[in-house]
C-alpha atoms as a PDB file:
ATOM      1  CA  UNK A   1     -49.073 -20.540 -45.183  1.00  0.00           C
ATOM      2  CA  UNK A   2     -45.648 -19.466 -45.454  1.00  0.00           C
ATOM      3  CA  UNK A   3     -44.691 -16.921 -42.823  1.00  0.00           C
ATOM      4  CA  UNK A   4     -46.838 -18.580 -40.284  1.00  0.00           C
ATOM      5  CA  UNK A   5     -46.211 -18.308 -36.616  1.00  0.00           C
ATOM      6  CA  UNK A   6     -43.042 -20.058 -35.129  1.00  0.00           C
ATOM      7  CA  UNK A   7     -42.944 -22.181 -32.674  1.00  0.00           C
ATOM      8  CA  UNK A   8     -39.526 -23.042 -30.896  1.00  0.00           C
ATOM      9  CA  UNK A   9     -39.945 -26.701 -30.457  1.00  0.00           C
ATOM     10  CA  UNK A  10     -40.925 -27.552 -34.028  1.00  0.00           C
ATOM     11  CA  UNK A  11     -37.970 -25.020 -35.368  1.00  0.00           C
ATOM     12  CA  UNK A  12     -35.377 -27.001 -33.584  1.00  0.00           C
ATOM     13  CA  UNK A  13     -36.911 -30.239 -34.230  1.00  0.00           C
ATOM     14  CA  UNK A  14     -36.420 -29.563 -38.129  1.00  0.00           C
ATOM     15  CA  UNK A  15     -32.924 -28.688 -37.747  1.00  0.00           C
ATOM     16  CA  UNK A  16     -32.170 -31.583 -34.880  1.00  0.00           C
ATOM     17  CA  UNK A  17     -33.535 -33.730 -37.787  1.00  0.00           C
ATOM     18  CA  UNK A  18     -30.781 -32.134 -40.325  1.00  0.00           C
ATOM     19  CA  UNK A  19     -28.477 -32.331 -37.772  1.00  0.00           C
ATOM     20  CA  UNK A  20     -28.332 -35.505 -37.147  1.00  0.00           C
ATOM     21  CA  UNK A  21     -28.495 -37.006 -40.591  1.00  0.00           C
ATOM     22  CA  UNK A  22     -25.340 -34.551 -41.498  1.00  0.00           C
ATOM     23  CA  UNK A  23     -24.159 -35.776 -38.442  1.00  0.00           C
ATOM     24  CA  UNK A  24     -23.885 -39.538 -39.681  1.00  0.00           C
ATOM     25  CA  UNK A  25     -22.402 -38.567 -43.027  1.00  0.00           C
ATOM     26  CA  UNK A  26     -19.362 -36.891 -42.042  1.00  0.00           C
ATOM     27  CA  UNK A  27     -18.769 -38.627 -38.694  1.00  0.00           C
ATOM     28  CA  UNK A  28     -15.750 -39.577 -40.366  1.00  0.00           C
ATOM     29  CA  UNK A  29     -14.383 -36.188 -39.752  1.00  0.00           C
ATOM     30  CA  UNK A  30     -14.987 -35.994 -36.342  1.00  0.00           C
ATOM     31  CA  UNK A  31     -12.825 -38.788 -36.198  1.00  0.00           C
ATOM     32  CA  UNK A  32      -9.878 -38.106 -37.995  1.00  0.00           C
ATOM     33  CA  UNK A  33      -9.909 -34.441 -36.693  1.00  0.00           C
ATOM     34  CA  UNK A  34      -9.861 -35.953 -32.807  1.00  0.00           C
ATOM     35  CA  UNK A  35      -6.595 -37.846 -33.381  1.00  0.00           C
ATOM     36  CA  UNK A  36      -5.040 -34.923 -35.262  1.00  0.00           C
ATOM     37  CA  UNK A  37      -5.897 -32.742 -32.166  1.00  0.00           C
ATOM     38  CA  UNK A  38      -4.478 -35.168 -29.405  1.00  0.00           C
ATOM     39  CA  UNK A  39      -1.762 -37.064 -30.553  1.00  0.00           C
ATOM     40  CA  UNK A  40       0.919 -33.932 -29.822  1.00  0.00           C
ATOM     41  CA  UNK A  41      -0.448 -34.088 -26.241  1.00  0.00           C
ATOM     42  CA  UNK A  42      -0.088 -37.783 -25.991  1.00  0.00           C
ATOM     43  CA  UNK A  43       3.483 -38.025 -27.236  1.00  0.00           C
ATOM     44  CA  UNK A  44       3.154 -39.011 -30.718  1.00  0.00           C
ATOM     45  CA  UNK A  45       3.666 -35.992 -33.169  1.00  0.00           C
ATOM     46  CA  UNK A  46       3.689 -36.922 -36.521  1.00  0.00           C
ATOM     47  CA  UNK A  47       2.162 -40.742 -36.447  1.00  0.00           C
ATOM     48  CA  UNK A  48      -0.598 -38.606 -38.892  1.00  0.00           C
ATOM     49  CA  UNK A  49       0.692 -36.239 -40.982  1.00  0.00           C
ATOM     50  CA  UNK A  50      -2.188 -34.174 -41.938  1.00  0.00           C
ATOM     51  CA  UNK A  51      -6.234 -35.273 -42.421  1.00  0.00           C
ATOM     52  CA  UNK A  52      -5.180 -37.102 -46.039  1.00  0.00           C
ATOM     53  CA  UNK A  53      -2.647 -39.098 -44.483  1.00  0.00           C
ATOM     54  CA  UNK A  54      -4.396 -39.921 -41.544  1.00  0.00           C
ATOM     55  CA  UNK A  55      -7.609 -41.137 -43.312  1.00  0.00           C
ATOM     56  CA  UNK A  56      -5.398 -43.373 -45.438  1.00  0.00           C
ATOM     57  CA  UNK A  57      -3.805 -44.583 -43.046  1.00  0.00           C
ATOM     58  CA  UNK A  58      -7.033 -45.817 -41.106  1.00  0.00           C
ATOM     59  CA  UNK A  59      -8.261 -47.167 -44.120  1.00  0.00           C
ATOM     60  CA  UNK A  60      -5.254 -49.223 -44.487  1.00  0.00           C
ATOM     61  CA  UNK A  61      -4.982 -50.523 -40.558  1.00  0.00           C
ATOM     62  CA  UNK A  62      -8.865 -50.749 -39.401  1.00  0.00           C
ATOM     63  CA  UNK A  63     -10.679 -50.646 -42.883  1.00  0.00           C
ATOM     64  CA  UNK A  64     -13.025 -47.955 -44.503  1.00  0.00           C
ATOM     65  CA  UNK A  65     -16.300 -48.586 -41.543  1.00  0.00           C
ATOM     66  CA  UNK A  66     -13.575 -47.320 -38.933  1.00  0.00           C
ATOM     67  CA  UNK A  67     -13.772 -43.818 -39.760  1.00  0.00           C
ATOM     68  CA  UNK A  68     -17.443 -44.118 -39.525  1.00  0.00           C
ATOM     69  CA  UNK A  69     -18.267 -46.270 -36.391  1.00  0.00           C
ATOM     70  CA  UNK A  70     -16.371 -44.574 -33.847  1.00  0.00           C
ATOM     71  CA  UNK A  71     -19.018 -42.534 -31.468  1.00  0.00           C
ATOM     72  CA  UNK A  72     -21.521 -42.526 -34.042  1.00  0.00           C
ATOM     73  CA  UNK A  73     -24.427 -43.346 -31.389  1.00  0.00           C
ATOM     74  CA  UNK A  74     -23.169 -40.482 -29.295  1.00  0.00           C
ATOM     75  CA  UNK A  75     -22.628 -38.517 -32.488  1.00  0.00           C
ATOM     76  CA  UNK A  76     -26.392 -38.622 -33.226  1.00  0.00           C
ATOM     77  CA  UNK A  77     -27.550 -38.278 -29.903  1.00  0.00           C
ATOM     78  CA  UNK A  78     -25.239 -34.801 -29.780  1.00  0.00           C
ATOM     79  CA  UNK A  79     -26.607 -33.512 -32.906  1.00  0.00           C
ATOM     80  CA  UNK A  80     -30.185 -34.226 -31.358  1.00  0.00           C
ATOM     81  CA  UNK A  81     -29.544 -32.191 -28.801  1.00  0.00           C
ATOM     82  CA  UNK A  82     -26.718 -29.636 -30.097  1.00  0.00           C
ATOM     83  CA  UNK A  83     -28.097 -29.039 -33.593  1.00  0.00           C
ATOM     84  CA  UNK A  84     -31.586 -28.392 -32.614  1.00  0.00           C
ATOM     85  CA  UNK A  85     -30.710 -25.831 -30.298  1.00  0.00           C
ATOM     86  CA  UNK A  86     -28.083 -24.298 -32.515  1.00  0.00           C
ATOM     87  CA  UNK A  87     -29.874 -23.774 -35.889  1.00  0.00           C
ATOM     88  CA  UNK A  88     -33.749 -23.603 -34.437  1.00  0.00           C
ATOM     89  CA  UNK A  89     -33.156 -21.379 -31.393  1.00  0.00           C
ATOM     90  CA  UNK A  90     -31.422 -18.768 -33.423  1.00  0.00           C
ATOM     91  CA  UNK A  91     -34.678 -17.631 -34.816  1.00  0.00           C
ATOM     92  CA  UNK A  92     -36.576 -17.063 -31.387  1.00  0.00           C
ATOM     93  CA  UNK A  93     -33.674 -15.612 -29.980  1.00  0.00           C
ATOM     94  CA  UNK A  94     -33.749 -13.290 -32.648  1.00  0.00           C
ATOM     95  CA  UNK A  95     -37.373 -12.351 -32.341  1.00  0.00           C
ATOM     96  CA  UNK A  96     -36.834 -12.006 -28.226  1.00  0.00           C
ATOM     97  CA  UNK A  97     -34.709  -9.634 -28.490  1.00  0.00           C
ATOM     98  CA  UNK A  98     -35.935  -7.372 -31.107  1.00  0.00           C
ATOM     99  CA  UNK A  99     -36.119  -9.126 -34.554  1.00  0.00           C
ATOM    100  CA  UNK A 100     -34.028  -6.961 -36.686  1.00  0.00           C
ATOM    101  CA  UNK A 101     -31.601  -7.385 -39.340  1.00  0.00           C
ATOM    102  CA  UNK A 102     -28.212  -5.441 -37.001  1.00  0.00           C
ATOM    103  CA  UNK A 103     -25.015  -7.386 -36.814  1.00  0.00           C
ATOM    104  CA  UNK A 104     -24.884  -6.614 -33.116  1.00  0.00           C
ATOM    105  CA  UNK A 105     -28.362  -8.329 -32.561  1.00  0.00           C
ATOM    106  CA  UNK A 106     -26.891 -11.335 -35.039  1.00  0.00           C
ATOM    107  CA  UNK A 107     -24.179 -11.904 -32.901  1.00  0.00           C
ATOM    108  CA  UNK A 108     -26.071 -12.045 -29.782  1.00  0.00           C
ATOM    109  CA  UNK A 109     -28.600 -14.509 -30.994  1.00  0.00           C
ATOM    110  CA  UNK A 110     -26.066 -16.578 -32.340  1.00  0.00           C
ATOM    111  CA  UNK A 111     -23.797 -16.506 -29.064  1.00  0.00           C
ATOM    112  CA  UNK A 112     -27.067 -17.558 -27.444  1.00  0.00           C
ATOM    113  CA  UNK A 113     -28.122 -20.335 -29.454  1.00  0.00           C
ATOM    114  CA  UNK A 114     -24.422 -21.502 -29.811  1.00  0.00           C
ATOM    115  CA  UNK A 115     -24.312 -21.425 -25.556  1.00  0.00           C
ATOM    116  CA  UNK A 116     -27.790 -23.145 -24.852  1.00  0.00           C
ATOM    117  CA  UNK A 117     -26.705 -25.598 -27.792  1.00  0.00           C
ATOM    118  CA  UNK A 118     -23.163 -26.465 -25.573  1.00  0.00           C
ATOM    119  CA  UNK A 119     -24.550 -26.764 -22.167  1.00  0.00           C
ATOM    120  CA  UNK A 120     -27.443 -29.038 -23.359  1.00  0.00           C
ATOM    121  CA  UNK A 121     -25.014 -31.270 -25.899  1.00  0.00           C
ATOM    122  CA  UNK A 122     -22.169 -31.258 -23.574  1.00  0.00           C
ATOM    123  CA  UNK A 123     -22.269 -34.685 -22.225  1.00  0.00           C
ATOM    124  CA  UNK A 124     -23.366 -36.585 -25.238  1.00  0.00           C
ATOM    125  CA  UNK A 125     -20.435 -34.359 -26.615  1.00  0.00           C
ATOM    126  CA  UNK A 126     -17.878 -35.554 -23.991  1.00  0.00           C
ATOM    127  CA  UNK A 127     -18.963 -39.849 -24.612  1.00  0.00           C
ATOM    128  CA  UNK A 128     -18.310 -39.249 -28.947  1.00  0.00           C
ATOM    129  CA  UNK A 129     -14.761 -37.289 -27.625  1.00  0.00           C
ATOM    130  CA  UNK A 130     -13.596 -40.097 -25.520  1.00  0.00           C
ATOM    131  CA  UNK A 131     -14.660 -42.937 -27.802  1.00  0.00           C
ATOM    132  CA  UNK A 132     -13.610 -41.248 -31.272  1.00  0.00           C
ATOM    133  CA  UNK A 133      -9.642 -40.268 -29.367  1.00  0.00           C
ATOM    134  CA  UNK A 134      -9.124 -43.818 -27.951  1.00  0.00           C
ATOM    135  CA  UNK A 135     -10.871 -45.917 -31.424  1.00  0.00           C
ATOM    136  CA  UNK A 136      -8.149 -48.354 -33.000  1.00  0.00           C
ATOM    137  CA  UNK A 137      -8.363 -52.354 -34.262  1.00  0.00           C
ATOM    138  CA  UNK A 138      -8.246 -54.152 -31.227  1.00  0.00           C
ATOM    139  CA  UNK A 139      -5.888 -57.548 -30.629  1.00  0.00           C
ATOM    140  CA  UNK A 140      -8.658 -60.265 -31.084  1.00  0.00           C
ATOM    141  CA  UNK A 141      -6.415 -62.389 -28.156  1.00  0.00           C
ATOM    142  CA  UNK A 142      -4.981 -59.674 -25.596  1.00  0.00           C
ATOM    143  CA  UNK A 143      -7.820 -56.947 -26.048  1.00  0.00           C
ATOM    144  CA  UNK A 144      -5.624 -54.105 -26.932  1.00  0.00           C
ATOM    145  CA  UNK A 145      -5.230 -51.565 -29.394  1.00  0.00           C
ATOM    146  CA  UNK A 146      -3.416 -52.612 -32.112  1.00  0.00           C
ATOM    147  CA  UNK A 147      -3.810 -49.368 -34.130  1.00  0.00           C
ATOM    148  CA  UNK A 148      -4.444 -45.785 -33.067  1.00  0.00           C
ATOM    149  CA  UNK A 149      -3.263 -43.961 -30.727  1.00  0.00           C
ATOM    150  CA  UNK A 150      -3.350 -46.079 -27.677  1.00  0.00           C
ATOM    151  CA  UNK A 151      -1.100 -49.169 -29.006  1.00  0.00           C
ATOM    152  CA  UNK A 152      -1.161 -51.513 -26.231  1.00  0.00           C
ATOM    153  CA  UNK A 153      -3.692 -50.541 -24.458  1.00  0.00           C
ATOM    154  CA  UNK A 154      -6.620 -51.728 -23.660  1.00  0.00           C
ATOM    155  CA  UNK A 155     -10.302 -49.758 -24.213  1.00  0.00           C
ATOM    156  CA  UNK A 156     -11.291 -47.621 -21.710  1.00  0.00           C
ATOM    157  CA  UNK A 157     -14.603 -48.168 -23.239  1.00  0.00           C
ATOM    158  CA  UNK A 158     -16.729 -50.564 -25.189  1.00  0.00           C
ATOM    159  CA  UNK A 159     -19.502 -48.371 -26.656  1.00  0.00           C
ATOM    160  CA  UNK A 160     -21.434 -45.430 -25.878  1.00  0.00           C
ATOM    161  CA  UNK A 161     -23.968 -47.440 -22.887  1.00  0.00           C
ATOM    162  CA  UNK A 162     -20.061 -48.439 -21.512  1.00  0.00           C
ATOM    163  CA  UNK A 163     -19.220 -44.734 -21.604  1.00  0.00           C
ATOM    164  CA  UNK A 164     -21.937 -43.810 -20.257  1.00  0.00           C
ATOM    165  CA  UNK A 165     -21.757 -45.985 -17.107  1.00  0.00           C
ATOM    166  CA  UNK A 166     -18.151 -45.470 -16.578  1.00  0.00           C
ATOM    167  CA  UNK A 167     -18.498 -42.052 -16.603  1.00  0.00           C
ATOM    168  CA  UNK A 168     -20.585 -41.641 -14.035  1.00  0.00           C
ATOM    169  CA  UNK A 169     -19.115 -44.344 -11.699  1.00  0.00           C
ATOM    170  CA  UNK A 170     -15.535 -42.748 -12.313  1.00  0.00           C
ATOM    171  CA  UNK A 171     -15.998 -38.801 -12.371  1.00  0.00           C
ATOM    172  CA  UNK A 172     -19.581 -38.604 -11.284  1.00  0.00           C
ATOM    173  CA  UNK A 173     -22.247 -36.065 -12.958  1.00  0.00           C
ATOM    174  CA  UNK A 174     -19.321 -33.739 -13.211  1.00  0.00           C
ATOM    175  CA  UNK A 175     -17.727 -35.851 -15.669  1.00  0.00           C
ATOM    176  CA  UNK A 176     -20.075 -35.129 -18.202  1.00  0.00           C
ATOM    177  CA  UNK A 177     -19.446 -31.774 -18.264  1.00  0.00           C
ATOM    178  CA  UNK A 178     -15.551 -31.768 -18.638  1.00  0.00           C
ATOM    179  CA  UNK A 179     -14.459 -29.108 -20.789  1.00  0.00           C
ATOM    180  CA  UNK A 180     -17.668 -27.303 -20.380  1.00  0.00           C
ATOM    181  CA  UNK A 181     -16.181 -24.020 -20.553  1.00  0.00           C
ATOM    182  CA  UNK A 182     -14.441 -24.317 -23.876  1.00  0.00           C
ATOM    183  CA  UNK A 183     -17.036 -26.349 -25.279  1.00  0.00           C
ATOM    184  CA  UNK A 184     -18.881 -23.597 -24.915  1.00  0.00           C
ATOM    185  CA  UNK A 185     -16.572 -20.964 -26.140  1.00  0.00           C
ATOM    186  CA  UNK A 186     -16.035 -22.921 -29.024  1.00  0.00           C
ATOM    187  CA  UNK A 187     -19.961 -23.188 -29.648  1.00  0.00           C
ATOM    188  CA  UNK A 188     -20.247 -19.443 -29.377  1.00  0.00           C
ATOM    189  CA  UNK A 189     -17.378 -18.678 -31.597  1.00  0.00           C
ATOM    190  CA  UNK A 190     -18.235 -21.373 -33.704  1.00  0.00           C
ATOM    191  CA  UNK A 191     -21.966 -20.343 -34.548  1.00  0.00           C
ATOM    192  CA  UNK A 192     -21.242 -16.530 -34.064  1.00  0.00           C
ATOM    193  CA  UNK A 193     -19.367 -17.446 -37.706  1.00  0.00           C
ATOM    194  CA  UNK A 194     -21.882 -19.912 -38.708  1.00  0.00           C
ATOM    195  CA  UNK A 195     -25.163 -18.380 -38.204  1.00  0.00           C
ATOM    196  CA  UNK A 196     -24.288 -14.484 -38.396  1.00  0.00           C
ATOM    197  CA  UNK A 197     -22.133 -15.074 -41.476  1.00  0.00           C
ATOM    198  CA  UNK A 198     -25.693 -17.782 -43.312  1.00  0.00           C
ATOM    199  CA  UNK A 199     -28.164 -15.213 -42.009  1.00  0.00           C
ATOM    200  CA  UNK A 200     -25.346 -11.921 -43.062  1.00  0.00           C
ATOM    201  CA  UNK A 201     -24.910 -13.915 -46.762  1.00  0.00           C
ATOM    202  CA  UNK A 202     -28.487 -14.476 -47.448  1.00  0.00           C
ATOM    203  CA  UNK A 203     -29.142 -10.995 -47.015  1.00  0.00           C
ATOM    204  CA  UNK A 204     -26.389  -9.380 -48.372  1.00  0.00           C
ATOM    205  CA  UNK A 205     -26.836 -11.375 -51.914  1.00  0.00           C
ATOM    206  CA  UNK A 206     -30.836 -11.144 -51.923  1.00  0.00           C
ATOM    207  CA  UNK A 207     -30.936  -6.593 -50.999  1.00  0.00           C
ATOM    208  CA  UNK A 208     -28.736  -6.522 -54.257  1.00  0.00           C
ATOM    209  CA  UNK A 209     -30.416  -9.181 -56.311  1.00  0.00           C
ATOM    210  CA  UNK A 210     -27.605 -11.510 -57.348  1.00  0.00           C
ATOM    211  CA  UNK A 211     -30.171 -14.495 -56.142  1.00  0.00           C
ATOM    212  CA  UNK A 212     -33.348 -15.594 -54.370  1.00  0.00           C
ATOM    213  CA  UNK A 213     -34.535 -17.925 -51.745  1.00  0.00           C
ATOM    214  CA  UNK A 214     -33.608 -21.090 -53.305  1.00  0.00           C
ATOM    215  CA  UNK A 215     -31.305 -24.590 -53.314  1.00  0.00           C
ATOM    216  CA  UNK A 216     -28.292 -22.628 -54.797  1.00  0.00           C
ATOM    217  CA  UNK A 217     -27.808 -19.670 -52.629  1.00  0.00           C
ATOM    218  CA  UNK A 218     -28.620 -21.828 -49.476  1.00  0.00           C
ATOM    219  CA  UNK A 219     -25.605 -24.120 -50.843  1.00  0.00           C
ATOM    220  CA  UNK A 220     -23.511 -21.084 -51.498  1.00  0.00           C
ATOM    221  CA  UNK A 221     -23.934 -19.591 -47.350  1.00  0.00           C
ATOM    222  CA  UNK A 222     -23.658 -23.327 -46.352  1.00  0.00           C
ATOM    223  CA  UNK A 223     -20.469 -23.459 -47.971  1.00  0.00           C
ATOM    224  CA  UNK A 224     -19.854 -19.222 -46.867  1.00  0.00           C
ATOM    225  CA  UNK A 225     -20.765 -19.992 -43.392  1.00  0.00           C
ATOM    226  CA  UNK A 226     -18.825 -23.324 -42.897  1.00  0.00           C
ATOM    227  CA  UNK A 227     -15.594 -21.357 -43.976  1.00  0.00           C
ATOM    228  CA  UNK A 228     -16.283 -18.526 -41.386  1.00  0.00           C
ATOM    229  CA  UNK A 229     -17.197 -21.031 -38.227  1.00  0.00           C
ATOM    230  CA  UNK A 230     -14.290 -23.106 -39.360  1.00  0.00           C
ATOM    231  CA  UNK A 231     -12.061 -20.332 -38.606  1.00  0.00           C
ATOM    232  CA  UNK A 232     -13.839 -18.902 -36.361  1.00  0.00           C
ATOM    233  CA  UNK A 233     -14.400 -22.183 -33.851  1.00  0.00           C
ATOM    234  CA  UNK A 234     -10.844 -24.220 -34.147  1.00  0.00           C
ATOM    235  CA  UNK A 235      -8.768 -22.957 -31.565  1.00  0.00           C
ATOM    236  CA  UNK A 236     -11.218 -23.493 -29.027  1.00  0.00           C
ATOM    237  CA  UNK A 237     -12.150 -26.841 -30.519  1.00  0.00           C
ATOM    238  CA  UNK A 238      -8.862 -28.290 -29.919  1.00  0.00           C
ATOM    239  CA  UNK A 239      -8.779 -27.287 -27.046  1.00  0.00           C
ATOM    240  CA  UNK A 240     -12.484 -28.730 -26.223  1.00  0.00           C
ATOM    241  CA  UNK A 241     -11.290 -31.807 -27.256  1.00  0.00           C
ATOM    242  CA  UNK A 242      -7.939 -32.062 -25.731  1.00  0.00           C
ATOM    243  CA  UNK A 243      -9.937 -31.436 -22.520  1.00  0.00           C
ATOM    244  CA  UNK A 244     -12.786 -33.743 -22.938  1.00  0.00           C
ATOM    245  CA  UNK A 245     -10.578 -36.168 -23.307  1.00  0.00           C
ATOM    246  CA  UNK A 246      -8.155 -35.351 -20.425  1.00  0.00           C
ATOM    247  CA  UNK A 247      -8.895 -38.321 -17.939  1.00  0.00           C
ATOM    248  CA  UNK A 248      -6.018 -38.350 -16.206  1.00  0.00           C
ATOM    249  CA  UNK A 249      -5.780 -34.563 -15.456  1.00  0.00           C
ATOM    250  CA  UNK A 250      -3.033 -33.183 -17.301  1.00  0.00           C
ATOM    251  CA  UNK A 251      -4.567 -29.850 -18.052  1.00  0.00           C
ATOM    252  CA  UNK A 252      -6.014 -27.893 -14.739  1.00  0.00           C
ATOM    253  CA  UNK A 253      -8.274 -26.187 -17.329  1.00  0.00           C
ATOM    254  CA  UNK A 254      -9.283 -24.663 -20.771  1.00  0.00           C
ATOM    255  CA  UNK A 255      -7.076 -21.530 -20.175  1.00  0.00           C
ATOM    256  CA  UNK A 256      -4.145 -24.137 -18.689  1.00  0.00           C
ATOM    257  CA  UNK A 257      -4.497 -26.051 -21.529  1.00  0.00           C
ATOM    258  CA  UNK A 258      -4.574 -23.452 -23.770  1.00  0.00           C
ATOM    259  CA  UNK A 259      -1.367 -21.767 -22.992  1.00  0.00           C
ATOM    260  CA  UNK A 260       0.293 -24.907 -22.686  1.00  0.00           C
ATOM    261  CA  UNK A 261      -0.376 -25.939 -26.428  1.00  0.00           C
ATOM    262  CA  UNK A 262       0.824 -22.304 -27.609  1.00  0.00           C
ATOM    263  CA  UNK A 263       4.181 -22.779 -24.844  1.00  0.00           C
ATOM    264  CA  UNK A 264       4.516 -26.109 -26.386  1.00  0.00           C
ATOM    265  CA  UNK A 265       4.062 -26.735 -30.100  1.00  0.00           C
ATOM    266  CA  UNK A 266       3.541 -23.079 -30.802  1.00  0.00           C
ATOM    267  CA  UNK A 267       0.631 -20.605 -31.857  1.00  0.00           C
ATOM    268  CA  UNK A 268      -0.617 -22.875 -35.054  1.00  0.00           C
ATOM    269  CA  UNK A 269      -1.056 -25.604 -33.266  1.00  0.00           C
ATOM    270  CA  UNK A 270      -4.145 -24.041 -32.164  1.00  0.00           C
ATOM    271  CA  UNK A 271      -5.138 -24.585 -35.581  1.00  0.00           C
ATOM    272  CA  UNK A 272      -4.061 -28.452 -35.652  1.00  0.00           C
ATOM    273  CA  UNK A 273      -7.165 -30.031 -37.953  1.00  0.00           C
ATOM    274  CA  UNK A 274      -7.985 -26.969 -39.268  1.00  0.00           C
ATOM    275  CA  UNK A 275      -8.662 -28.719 -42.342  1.00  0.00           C
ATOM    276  CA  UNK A 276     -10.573 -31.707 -41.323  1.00  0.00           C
ATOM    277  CA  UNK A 277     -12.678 -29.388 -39.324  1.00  0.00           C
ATOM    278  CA  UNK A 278     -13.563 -26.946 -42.332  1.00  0.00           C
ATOM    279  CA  UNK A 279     -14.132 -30.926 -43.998  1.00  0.00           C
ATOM    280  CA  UNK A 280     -16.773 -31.653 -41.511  1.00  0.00           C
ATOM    281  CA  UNK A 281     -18.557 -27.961 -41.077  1.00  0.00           C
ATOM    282  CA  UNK A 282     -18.442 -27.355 -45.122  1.00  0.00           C
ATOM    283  CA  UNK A 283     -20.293 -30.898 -46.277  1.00  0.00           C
ATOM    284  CA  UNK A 284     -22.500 -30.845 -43.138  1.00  0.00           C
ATOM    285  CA  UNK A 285     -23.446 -27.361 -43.374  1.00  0.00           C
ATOM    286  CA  UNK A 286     -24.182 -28.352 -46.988  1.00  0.00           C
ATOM    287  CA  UNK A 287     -26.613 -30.646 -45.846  1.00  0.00           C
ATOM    288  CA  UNK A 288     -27.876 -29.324 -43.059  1.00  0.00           C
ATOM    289  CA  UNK A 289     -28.923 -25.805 -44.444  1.00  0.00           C
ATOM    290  CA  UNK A 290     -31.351 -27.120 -47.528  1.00  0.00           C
ATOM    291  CA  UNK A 291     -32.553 -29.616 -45.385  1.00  0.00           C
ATOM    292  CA  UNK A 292     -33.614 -26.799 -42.689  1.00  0.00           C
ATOM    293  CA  UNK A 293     -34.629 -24.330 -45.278  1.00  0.00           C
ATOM    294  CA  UNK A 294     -36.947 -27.299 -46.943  1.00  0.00           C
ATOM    295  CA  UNK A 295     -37.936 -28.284 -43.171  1.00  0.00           C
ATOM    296  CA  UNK A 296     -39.303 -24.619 -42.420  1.00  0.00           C
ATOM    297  CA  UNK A 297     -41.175 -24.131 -45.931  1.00  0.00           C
ATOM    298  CA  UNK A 298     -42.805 -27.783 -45.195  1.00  0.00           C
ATOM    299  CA  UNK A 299     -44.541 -26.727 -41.698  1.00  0.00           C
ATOM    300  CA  UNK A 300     -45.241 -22.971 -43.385  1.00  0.00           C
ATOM    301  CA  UNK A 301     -42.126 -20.882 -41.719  1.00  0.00           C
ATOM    302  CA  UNK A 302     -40.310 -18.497 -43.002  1.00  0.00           C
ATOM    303  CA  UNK A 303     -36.581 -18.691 -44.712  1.00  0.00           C
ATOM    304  CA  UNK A 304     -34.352 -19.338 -41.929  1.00  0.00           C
ATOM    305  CA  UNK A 305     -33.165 -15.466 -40.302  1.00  0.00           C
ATOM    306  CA  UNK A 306     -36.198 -14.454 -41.425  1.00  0.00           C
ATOM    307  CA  UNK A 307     -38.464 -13.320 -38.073  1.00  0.00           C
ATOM    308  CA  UNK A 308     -42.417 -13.260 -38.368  1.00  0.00           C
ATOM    309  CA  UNK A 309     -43.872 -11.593 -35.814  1.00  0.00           C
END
């Protein structure tokens, strides 16, 4: 059966389902990487002094679940919605527009996939932002943060339904979609390197027979691709999430925020959680690939990149 017809929906169903089960594992990440990213804009360089330091040092104040917890609901309900149209539209875009093996076609597909995946995630994306940047131990007597990044403050936000609700009362639809432009730069940069580089890997190592379809070359791309996206996608994820969770205005824009971080802290700032972001891409992409690859051959597709007309 193998080689059958694809349909869309099922395709990105099998790779929402890896998404989101990657997604829970190394929500921790997320989380360190979002107060690695801020904490220049809000004042407080240096309170974490790199991802190792910072996870200790939430470990230490708030315990092990609180690099977990933060915006895990939304985190799921992003990767629902994000992965599936990431990983399992690549392969109909592909097809749509010709089906062949070219780089240039690659890109496009993957540009595609990684734009459809940002303007359909974007909001779920925006409620995990806000909650992961303002998570801390809370004062069980005055309500605010006793930890974090917002010391003294209270929470803008109780969970993900709060978010949610506040959201929309405060900013209206139109809060949702804050940052939507560099969220979806970021997406296409980020699959272009994912995708192209999994799909560009496979083929590559298969045409000269160093491996075949298996568990062990899709670990090897996972780990391939992750590196490329990483590097690829974290300028314009910084500045997705220093956006996102801009509330109170200071940046006019992704561009405006953009050149302020370079006029401010300098050109590698761009690359602030570099690390922590390679971290989360890597493991996930790890995950997410054999789990796809396992998906497809379970409903009778092809290898993932691989179009059946």
């Amino acid at each position: 059966m193998a080689g059958a017809k694809q349909q869309p929906l099922l395709e990105m169903a099998v790779a929402s389902t890896a998404n989101m089960t990657s997604g829970v594992m190394f929500n921790c990440f997320d989380v360190t990487r979002m107060r690695l990213q801020i904490q220049d804009g809000l004042g407080q360089p240096g309170k974490y002094r790199g991802m190792a330091h910072c996870i200790q040092t939430i470990v230490r104040e708030e315990g092990l679940f609180a690099l977990w917890s933060p915006g895990l609901g939304a985190a799921v309900a992003r990767e629902l919605f994000y992965g599936g149209f990431q990983f399992g539209a690549y392969g109909p875009i592909k097809q749509a527009i010709g089906g062949d093996d070219t780089l240039g076609k690659k890109i496009l597909a993957a540009c595609g996939c990684g734009a459809s995946a940002a303007l359909v995630g974007c909001p779920t994306d925006v409620v995990k932002v806000r909650l992961q940047c303002e998570s801390g131990r809370l004062d069980p007597v005055s309500g605010r943060f006793v930890t974090g990044l917002y010391v003294g403050k209270r929470p803008q936000y109780r969970n993900s339904f709060d978010a949610v609700t506040k959201i929309f009362a405060a900013e209206g639809v139109g809060g949702f979609y804050r940052g939507v432009s560099p969220t979806v730069i970021r997406a296409v940069a980020l699959s272009a390197g994912l995708l192209v580089s999994y799909d560009s890997f496979k083929g590559v190592v298969k045409t000269r027979g160093l491996a075949d379809e298996g568990l062990a070359l899709h670990v090897v791309g996972g780990l391939v691709s992750g590196l490329c996206a990483a590097t690829t996608g974290a300028p314009w994820d910084l500045v997705k999430t220093r956006v996102q969770n801009d509330a109170i205005g200071r940046y006019r824009g992704a561009l405006h925020c953009l050149t302020q971080t370079v006029r401010h802290e300098g050109v590698m700032a761009l690359y602030k959680g570099w690390f922590s972001l390679y971290l989360r891409l890597g493991p996930a992409v790890v995950v997410q690939v054999p789990m796809i690859e396992f998906g497809r051959k379970a409903v009778g597709y092809s290898a993932f990149g691989v179009v059946v007309d």
